[in-house]
C-alpha atoms as a PDB file:
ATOM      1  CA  UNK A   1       0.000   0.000   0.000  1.00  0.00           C
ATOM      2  CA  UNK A   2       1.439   3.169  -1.173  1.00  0.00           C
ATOM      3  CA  UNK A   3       1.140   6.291   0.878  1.00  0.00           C
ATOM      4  CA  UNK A   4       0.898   9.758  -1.316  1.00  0.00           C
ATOM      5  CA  UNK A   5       2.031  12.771   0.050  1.00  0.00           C
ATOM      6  CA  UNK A   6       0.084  16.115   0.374  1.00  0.00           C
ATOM      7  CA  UNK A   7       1.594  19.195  -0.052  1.00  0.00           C
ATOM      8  CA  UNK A   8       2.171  21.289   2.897  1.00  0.00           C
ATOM      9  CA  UNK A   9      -0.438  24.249   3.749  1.00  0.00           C
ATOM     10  CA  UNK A  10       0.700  27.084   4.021  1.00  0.00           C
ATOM     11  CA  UNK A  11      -0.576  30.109   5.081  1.00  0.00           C
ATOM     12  CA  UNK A  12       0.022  33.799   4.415  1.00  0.00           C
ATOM     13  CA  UNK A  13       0.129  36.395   7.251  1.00  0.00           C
ATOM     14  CA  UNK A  14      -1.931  39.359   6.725  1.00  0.00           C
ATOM     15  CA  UNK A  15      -0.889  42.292   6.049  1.00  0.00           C
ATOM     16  CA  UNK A  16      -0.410  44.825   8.642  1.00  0.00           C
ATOM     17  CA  UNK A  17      -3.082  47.556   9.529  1.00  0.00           C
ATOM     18  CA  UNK A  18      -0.136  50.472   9.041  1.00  0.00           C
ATOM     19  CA  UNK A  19       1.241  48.713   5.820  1.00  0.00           C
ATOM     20  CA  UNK A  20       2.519  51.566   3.458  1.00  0.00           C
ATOM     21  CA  UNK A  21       0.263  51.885   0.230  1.00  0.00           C
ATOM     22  CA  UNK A  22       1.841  53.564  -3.022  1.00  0.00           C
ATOM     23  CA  UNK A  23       0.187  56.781  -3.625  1.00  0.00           C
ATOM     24  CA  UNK A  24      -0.383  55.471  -7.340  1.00  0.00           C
ATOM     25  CA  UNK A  25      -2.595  52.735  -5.689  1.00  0.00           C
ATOM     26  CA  UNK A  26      -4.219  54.992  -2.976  1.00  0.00           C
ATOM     27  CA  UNK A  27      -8.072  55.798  -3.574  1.00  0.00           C
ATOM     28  CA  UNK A  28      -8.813  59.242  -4.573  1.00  0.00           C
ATOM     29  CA  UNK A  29     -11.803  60.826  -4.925  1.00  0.00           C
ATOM     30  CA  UNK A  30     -13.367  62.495  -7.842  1.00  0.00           C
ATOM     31  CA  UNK A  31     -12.921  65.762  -6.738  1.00  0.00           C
ATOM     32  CA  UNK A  32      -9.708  65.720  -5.818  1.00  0.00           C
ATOM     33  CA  UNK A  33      -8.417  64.280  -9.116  1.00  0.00           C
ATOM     34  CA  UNK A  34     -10.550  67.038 -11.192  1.00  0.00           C
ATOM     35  CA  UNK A  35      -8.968  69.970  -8.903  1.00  0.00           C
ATOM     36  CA  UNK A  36      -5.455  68.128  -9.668  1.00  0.00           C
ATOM     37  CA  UNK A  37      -6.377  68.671 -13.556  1.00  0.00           C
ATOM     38  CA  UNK A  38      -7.447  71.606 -13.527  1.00  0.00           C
ATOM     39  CA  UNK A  39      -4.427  72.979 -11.298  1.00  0.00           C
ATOM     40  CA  UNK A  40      -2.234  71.368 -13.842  1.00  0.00           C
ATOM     41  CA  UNK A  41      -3.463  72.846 -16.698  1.00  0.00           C
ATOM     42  CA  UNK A  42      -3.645  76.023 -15.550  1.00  0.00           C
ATOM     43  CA  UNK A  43      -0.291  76.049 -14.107  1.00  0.00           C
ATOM     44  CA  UNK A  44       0.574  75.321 -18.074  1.00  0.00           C
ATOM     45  CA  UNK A  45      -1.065  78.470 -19.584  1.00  0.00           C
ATOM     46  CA  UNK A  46       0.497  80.592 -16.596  1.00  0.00           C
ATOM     47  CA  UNK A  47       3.869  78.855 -17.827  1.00  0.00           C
ATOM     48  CA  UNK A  48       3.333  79.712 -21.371  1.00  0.00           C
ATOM     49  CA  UNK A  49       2.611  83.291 -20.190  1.00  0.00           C
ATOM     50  CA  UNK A  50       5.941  83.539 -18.406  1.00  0.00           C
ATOM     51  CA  UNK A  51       7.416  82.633 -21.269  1.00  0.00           C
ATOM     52  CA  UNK A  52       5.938  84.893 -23.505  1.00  0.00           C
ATOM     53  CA  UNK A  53       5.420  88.377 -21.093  1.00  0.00           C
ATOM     54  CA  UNK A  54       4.629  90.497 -23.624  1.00  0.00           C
ATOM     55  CA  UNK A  55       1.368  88.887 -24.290  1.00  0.00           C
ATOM     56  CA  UNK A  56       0.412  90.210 -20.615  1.00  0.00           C
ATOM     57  CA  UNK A  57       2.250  93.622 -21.134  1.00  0.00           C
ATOM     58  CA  UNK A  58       0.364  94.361 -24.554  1.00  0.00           C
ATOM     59  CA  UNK A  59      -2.758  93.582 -22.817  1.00  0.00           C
ATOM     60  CA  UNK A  60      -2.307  95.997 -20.134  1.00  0.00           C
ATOM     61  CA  UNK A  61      -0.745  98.679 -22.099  1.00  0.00           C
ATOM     62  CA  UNK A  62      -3.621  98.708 -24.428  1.00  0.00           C
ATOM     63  CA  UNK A  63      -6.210  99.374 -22.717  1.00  0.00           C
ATOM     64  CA  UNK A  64      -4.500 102.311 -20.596  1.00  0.00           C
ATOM     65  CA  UNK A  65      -3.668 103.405 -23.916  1.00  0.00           C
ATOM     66  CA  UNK A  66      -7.201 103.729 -24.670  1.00  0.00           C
ATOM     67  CA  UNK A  67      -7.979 105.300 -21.490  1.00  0.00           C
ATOM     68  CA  UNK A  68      -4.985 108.121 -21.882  1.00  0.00           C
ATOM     69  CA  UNK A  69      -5.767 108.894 -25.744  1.00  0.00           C
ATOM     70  CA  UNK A  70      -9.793 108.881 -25.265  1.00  0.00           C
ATOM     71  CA  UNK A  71     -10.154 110.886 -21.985  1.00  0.00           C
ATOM     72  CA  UNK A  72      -7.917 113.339 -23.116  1.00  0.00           C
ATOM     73  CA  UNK A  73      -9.604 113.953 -26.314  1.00  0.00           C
ATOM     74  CA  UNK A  74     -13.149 114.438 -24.613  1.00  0.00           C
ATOM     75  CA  UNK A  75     -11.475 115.893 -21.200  1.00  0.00           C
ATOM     76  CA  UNK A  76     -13.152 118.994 -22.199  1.00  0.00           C
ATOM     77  CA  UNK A  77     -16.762 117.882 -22.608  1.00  0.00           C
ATOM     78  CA  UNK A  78     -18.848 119.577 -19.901  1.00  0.00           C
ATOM     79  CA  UNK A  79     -18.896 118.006 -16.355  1.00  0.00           C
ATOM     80  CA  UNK A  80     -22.251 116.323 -16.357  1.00  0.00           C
ATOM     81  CA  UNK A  81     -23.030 115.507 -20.315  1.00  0.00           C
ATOM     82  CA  UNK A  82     -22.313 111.762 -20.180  1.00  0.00           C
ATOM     83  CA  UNK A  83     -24.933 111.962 -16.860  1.00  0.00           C
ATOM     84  CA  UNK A  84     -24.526 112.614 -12.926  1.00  0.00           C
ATOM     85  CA  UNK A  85     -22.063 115.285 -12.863  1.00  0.00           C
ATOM     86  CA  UNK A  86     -19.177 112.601 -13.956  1.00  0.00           C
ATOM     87  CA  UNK A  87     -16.512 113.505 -15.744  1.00  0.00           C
ATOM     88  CA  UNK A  88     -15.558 111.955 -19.192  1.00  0.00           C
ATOM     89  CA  UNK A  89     -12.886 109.632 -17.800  1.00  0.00           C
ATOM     90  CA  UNK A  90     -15.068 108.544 -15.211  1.00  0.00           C
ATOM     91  CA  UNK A  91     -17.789 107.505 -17.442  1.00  0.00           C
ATOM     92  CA  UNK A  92     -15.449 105.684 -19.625  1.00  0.00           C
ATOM     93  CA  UNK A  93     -13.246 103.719 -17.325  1.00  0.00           C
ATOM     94  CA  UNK A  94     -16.049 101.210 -16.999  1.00  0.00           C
ATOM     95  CA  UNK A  95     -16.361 100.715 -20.566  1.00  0.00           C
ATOM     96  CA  UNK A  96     -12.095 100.510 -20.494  1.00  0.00           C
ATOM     97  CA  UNK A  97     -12.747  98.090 -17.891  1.00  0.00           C
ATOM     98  CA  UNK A  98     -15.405  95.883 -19.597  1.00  0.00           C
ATOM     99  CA  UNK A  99     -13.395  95.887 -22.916  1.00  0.00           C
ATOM    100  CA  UNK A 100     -10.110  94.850 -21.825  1.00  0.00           C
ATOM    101  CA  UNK A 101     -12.210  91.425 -20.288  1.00  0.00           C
ATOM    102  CA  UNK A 102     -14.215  91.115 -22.990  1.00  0.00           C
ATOM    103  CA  UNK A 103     -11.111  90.773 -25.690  1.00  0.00           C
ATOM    104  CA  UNK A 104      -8.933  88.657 -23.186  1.00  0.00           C
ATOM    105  CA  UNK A 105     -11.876  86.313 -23.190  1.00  0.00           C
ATOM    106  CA  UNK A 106     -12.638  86.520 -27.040  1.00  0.00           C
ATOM    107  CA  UNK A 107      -9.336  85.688 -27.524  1.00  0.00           C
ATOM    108  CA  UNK A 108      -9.116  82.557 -24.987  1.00  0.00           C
ATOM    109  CA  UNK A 109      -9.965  80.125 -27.784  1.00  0.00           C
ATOM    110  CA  UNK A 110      -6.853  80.852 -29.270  1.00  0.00           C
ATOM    111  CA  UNK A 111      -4.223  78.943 -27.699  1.00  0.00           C
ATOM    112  CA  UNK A 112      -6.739  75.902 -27.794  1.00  0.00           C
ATOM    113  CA  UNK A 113      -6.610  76.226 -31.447  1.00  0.00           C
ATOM    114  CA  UNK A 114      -3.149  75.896 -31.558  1.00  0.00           C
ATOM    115  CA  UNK A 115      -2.717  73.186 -29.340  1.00  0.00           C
ATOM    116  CA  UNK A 116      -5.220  71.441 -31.332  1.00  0.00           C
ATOM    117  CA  UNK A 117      -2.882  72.437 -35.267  1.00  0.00           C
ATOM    118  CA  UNK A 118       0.190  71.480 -33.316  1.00  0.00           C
ATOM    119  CA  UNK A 119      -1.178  68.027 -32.068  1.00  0.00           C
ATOM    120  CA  UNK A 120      -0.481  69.013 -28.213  1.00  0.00           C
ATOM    121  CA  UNK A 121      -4.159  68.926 -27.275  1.00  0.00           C
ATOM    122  CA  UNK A 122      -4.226  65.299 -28.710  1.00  0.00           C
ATOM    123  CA  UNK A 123      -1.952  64.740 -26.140  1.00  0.00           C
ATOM    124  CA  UNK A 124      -3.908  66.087 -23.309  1.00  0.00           C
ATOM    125  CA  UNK A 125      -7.212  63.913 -24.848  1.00  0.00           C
ATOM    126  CA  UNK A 126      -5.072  60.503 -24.084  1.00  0.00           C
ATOM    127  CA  UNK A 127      -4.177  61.127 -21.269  1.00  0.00           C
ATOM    128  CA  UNK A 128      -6.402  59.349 -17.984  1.00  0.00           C
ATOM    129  CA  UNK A 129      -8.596  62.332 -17.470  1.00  0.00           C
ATOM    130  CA  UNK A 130     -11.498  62.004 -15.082  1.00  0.00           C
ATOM    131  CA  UNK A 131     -13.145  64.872 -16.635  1.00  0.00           C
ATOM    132  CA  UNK A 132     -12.180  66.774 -20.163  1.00  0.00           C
ATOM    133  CA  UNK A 133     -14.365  69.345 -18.620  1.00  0.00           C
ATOM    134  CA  UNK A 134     -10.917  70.199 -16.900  1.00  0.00           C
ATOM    135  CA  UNK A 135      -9.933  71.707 -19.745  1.00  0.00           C
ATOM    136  CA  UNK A 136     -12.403  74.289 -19.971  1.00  0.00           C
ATOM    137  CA  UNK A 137     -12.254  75.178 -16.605  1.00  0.00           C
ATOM    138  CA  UNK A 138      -8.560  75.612 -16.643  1.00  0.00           C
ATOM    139  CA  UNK A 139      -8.952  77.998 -19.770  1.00  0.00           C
ATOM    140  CA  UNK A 140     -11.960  79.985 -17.667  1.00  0.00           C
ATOM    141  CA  UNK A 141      -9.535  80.429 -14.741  1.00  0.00           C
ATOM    142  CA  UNK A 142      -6.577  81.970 -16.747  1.00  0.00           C
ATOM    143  CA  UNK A 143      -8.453  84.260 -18.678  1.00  0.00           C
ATOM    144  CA  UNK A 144     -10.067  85.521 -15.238  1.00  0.00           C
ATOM    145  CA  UNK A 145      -7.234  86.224 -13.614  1.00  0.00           C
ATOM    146  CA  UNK A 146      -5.302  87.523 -16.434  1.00  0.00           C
ATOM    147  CA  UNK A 147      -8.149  90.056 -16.614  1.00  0.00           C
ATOM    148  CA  UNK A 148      -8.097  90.871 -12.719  1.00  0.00           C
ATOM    149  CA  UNK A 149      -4.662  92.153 -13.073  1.00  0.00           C
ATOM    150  CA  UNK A 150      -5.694  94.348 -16.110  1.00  0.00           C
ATOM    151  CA  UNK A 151      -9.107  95.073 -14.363  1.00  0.00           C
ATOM    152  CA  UNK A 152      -6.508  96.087 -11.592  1.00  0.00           C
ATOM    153  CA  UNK A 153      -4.410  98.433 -13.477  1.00  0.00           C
ATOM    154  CA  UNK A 154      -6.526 100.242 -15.158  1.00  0.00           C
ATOM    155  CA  UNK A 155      -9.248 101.036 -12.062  1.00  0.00           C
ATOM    156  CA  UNK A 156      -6.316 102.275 -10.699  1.00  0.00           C
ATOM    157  CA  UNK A 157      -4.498 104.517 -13.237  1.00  0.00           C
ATOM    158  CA  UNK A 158      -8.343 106.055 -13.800  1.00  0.00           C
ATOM    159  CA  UNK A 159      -8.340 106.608  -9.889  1.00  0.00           C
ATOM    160  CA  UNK A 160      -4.838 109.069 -10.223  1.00  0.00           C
ATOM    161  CA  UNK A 161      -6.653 110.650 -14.045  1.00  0.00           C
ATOM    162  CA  UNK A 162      -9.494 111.463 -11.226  1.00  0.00           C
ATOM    163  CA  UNK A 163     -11.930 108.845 -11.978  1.00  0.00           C
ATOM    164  CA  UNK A 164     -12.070 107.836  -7.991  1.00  0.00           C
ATOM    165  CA  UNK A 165     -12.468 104.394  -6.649  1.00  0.00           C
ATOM    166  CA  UNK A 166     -15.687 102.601  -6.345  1.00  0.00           C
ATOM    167  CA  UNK A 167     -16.502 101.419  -3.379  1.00  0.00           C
ATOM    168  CA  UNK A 168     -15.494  97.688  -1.298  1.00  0.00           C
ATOM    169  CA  UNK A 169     -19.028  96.678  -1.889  1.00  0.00           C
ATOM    170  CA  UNK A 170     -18.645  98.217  -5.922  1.00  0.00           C
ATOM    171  CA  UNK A 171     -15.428  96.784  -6.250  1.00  0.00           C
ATOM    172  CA  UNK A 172     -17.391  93.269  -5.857  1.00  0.00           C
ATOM    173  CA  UNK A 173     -19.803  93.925  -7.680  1.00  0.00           C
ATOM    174  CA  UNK A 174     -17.321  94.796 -10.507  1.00  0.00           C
ATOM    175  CA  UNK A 175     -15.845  91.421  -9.999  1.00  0.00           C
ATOM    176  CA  UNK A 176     -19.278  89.400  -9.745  1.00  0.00           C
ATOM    177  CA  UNK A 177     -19.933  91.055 -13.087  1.00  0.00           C
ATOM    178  CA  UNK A 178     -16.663  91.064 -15.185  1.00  0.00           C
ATOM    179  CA  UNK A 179     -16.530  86.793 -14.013  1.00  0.00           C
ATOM    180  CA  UNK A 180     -20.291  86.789 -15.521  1.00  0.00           C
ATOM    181  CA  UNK A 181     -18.954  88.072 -18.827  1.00  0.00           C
ATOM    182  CA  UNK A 182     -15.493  86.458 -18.759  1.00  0.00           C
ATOM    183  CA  UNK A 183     -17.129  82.885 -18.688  1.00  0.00           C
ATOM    184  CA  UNK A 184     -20.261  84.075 -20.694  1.00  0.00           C
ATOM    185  CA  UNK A 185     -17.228  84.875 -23.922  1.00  0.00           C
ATOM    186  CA  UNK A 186     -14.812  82.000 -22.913  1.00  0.00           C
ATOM    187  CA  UNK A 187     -17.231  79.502 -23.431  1.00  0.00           C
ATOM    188  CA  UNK A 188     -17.801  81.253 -26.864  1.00  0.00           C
ATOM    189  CA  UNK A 189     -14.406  81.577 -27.584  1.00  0.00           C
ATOM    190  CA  UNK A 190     -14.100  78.043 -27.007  1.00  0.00           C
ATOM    191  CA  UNK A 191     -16.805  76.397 -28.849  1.00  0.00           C
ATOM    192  CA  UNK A 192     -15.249  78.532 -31.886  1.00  0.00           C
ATOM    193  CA  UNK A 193     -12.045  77.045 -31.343  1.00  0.00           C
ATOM    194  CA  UNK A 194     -13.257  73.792 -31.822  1.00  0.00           C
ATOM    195  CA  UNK A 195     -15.452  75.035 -34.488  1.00  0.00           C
ATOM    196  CA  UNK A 196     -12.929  76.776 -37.081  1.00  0.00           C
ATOM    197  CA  UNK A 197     -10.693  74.944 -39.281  1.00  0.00           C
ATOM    198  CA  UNK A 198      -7.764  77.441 -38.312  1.00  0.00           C
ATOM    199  CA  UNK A 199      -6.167  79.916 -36.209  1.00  0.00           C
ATOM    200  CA  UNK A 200      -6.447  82.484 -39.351  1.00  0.00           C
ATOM    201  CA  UNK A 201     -10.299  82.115 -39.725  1.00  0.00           C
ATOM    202  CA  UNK A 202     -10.516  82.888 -35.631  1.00  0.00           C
ATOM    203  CA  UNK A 203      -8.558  85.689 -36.018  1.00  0.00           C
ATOM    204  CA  UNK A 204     -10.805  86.899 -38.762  1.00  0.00           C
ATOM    205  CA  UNK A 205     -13.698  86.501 -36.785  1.00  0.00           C
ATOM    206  CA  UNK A 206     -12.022  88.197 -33.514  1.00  0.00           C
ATOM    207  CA  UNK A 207     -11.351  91.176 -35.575  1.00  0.00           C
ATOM    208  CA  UNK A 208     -14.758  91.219 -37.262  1.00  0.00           C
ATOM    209  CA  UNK A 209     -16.637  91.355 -33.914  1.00  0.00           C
ATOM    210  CA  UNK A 210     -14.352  92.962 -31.484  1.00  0.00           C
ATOM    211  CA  UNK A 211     -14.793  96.939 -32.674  1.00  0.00           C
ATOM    212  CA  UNK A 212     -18.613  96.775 -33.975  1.00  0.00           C
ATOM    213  CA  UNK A 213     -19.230  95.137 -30.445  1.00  0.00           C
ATOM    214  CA  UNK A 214     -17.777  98.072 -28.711  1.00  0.00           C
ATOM    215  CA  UNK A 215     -18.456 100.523 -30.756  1.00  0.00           C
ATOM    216  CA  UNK A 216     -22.174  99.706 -30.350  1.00  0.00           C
ATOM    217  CA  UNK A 217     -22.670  99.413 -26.527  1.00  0.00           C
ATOM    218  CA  UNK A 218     -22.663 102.062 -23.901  1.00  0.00           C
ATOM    219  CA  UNK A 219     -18.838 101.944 -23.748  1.00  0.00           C
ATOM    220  CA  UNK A 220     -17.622 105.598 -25.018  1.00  0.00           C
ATOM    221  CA  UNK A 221     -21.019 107.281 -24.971  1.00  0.00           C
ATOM    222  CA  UNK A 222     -24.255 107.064 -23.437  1.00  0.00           C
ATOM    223  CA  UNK A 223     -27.993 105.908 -25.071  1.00  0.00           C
ATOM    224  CA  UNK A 224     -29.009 109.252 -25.447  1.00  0.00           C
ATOM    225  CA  UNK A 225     -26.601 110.103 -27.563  1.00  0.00           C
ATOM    226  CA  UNK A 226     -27.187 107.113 -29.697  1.00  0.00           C
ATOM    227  CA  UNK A 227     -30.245 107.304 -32.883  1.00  0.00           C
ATOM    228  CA  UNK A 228     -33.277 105.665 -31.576  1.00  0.00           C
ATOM    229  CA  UNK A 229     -32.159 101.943 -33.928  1.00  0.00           C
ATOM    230  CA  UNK A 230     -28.516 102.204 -32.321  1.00  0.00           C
ATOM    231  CA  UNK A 231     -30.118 102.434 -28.873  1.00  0.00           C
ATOM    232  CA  UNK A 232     -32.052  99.438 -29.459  1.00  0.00           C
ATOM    233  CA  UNK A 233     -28.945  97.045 -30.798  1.00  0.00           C
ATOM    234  CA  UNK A 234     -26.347  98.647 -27.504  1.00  0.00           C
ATOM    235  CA  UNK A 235     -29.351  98.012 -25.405  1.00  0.00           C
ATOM    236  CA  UNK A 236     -29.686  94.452 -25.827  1.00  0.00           C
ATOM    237  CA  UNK A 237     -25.393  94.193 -26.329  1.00  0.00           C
ATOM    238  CA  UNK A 238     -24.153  91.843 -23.458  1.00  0.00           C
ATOM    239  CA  UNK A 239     -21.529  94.475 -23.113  1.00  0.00           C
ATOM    240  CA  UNK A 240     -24.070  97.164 -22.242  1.00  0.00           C
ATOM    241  CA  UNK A 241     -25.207  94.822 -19.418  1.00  0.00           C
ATOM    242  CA  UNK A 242     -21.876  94.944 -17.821  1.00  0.00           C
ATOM    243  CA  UNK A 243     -20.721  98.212 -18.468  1.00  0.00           C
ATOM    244  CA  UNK A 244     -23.363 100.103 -17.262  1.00  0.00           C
ATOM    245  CA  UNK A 245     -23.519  98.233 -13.467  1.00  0.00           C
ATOM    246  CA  UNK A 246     -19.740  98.856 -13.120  1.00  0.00           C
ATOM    247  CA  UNK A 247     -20.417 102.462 -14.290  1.00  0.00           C
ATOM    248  CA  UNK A 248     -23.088 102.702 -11.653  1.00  0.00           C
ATOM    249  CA  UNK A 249     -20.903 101.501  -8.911  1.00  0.00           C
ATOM    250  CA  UNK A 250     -17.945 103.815  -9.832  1.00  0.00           C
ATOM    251  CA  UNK A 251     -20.569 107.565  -9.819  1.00  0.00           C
ATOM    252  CA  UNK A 252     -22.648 106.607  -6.962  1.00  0.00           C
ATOM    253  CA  UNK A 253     -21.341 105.581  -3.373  1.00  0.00           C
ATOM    254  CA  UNK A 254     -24.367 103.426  -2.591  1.00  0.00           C
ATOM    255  CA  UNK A 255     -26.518 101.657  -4.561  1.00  0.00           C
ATOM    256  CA  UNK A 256     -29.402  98.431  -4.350  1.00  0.00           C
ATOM    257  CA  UNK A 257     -29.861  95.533  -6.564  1.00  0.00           C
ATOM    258  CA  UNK A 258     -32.692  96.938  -7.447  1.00  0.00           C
ATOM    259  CA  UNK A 259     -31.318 100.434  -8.725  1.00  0.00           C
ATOM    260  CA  UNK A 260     -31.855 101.499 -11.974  1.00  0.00           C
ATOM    261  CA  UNK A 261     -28.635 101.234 -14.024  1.00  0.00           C
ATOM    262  CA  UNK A 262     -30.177 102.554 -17.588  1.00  0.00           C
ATOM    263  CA  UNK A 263     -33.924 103.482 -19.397  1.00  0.00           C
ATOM    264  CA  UNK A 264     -33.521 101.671 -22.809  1.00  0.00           C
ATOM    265  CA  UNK A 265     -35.872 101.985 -25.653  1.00  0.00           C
ATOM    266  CA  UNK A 266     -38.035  99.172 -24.266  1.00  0.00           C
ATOM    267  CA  UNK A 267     -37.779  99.856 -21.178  1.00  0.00           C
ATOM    268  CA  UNK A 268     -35.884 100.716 -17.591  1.00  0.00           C
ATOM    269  CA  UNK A 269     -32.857  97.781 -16.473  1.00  0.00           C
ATOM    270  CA  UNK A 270     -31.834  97.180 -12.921  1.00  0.00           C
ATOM    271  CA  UNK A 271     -29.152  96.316 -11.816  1.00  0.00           C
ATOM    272  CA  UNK A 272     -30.315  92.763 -10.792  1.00  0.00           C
ATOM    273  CA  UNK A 273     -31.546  92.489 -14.170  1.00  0.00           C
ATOM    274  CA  UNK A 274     -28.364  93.037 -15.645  1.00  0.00           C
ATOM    275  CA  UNK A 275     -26.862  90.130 -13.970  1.00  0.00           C
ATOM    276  CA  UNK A 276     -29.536  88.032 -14.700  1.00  0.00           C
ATOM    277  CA  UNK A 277     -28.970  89.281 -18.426  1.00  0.00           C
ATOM    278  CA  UNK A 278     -25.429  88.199 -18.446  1.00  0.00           C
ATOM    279  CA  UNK A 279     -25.743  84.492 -16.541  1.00  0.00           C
ATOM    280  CA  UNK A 280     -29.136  83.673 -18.856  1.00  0.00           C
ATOM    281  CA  UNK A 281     -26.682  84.687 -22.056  1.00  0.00           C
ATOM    282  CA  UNK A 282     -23.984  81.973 -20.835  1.00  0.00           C
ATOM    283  CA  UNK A 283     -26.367  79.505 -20.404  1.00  0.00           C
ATOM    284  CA  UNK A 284     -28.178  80.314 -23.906  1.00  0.00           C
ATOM    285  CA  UNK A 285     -24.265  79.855 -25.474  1.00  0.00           C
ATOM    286  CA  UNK A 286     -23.753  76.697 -23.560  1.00  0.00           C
ATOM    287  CA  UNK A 287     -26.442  75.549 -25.315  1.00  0.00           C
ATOM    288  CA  UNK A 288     -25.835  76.512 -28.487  1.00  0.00           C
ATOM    289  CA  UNK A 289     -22.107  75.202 -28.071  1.00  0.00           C
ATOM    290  CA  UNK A 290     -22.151  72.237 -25.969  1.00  0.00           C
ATOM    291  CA  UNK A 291     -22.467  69.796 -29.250  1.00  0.00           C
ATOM    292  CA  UNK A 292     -19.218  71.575 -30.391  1.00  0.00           C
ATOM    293  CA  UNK A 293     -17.381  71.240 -27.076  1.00  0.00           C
ATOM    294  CA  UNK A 294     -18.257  67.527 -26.394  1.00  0.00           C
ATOM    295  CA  UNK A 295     -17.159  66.853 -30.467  1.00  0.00           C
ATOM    296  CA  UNK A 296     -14.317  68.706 -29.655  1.00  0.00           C
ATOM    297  CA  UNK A 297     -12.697  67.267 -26.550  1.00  0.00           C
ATOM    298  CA  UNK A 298     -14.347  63.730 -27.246  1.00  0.00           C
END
């Protein structure tokens, strides 16, 4: 009788409770991993922008430029023409203002469109995302504080040309509503990124819209001066809605949601109503762009 032989049992201790676990194989959560992305890529554009300087130097120089040459060619317009005893460089540093973050956020589509000719934002698609929407974001965040610092310098070279100061309460205000357009036009800028075939057609466009756009809000004179169809098209231009809150802020030391910032040709619009304006706007070209965008970054 033959005797067959099992093999021994072994066993395995457990690990212990304090064992070290790789980072790499640590659970994260969601939230954390989308903050990491977007910190990432924003730390990238702020690289680029070190890089390149002058891209932040021409964009602060050119709207003080604008400020210098156009309130010293009305500086002797009447105290009180453009409304409320203001002068003429107080009534146009808020158009200044909401110009300079209106064109940094036109523009934001532009170094997405050439990360996308020069096969980088291929890259950034492999890559283990958790959300693409990271992108976007990251994009959003630059272009707002690229703006704050020109926001910054030219509220306060207006303040020494005797514009004055809004107040704390104005100053946010100003903020609340310059973020409202910044994302409202980033979004836009964007989805036309994706959009174009090129950098050259985007440019085209940029310099198609960016002067009529101006030139037909509230930003170097006020509705009445306007003909009755002018009135109508600056009174329904996004960039009326957020000039003429900032501009309220800056001439009047207090002021109410429920002030009245401007009487257009259709009626009166508060300064609730101008926010209101500005986030229903975003959401109506998130809509519109949201097929683009998911195409885009798919």
């Amino acid at each position: 009788m033959t005797q067959t032989s099992l093999p021994p049992i072994t066993t395995q201790a457990a690990p212990p409770e304090n064992q070290f676990v790789p980072e790499s194989q640590a659970p994260h959560s969601w939230s954390a991993d989308f903050l990491q992305e977007v910190t990432a890529l924003t730390k990238r554009l702020f690289i680029q922008l070190r890089r390149r300087p002058t891209t932040l130097i021409a964009g602060v120089l050119q709207p003080l430029m604008w400020l210098l040459l156009f309130g010293a060619l009305f500086s002797g317009l009447p105290k009180g023409l453009v409304g409320d005893d203001q002068t003429y460089v107080q009534f146009l540093a808020a158009g200044i203002v909401v110009f300079t973050a209106f064109s940094s956020a036109l523009n934001s589509g532009l170094p997405m469109l050439f990360d996308r000719e020069f096969g980088f934002l291929n890259r950034i698609l492999v890559a283990p995302l958790v959300s693409r929407f990271s992108i976007i974001v990251a994009s959003a965040i630059f272009i707002m504080a690229l703006s704050m610092v020109q926001t910054a310098a030219i509220v306060s070279v207006s303040g020494f040309m005797g514009a004055g100061l809004p107040s704390l309460s104005g100053l946010l205000v100003m903020s609340l509503i310059l973020m409202l357009l910044i994302v409202d036009f980033t979004m836009l800028s964007l989805g036309l990124a994706f959009a174009m075939p090129g950098h050259q057609e985007m440019l085209a466009f940029i310099f198609l819209v960016n002067l009529p756009l101006m030139f037909s809000s509230t930003a170097l004179a006020p509705l009445a001066f306007m003909p009755t169809w002018l009135q109508w098209i600056a009174s329904l231009n996004p960039l009326s809605w957020a000039i003429e809150p900032i501009r309220y802020v800056y001439s009047h030391a207090t002021w109410a949601w429920h002030s009245v910032i401007f009487t257009a040709p259709w009626g009166d619009m508060t300064m609730l109503e101008a926010a209101i304006a500005l986030g229903a706007f975003g959401v109506l070209v998130g809509f519109f762009i949201r097929g683009t965008l998911r195409r885009g970054i798919a």
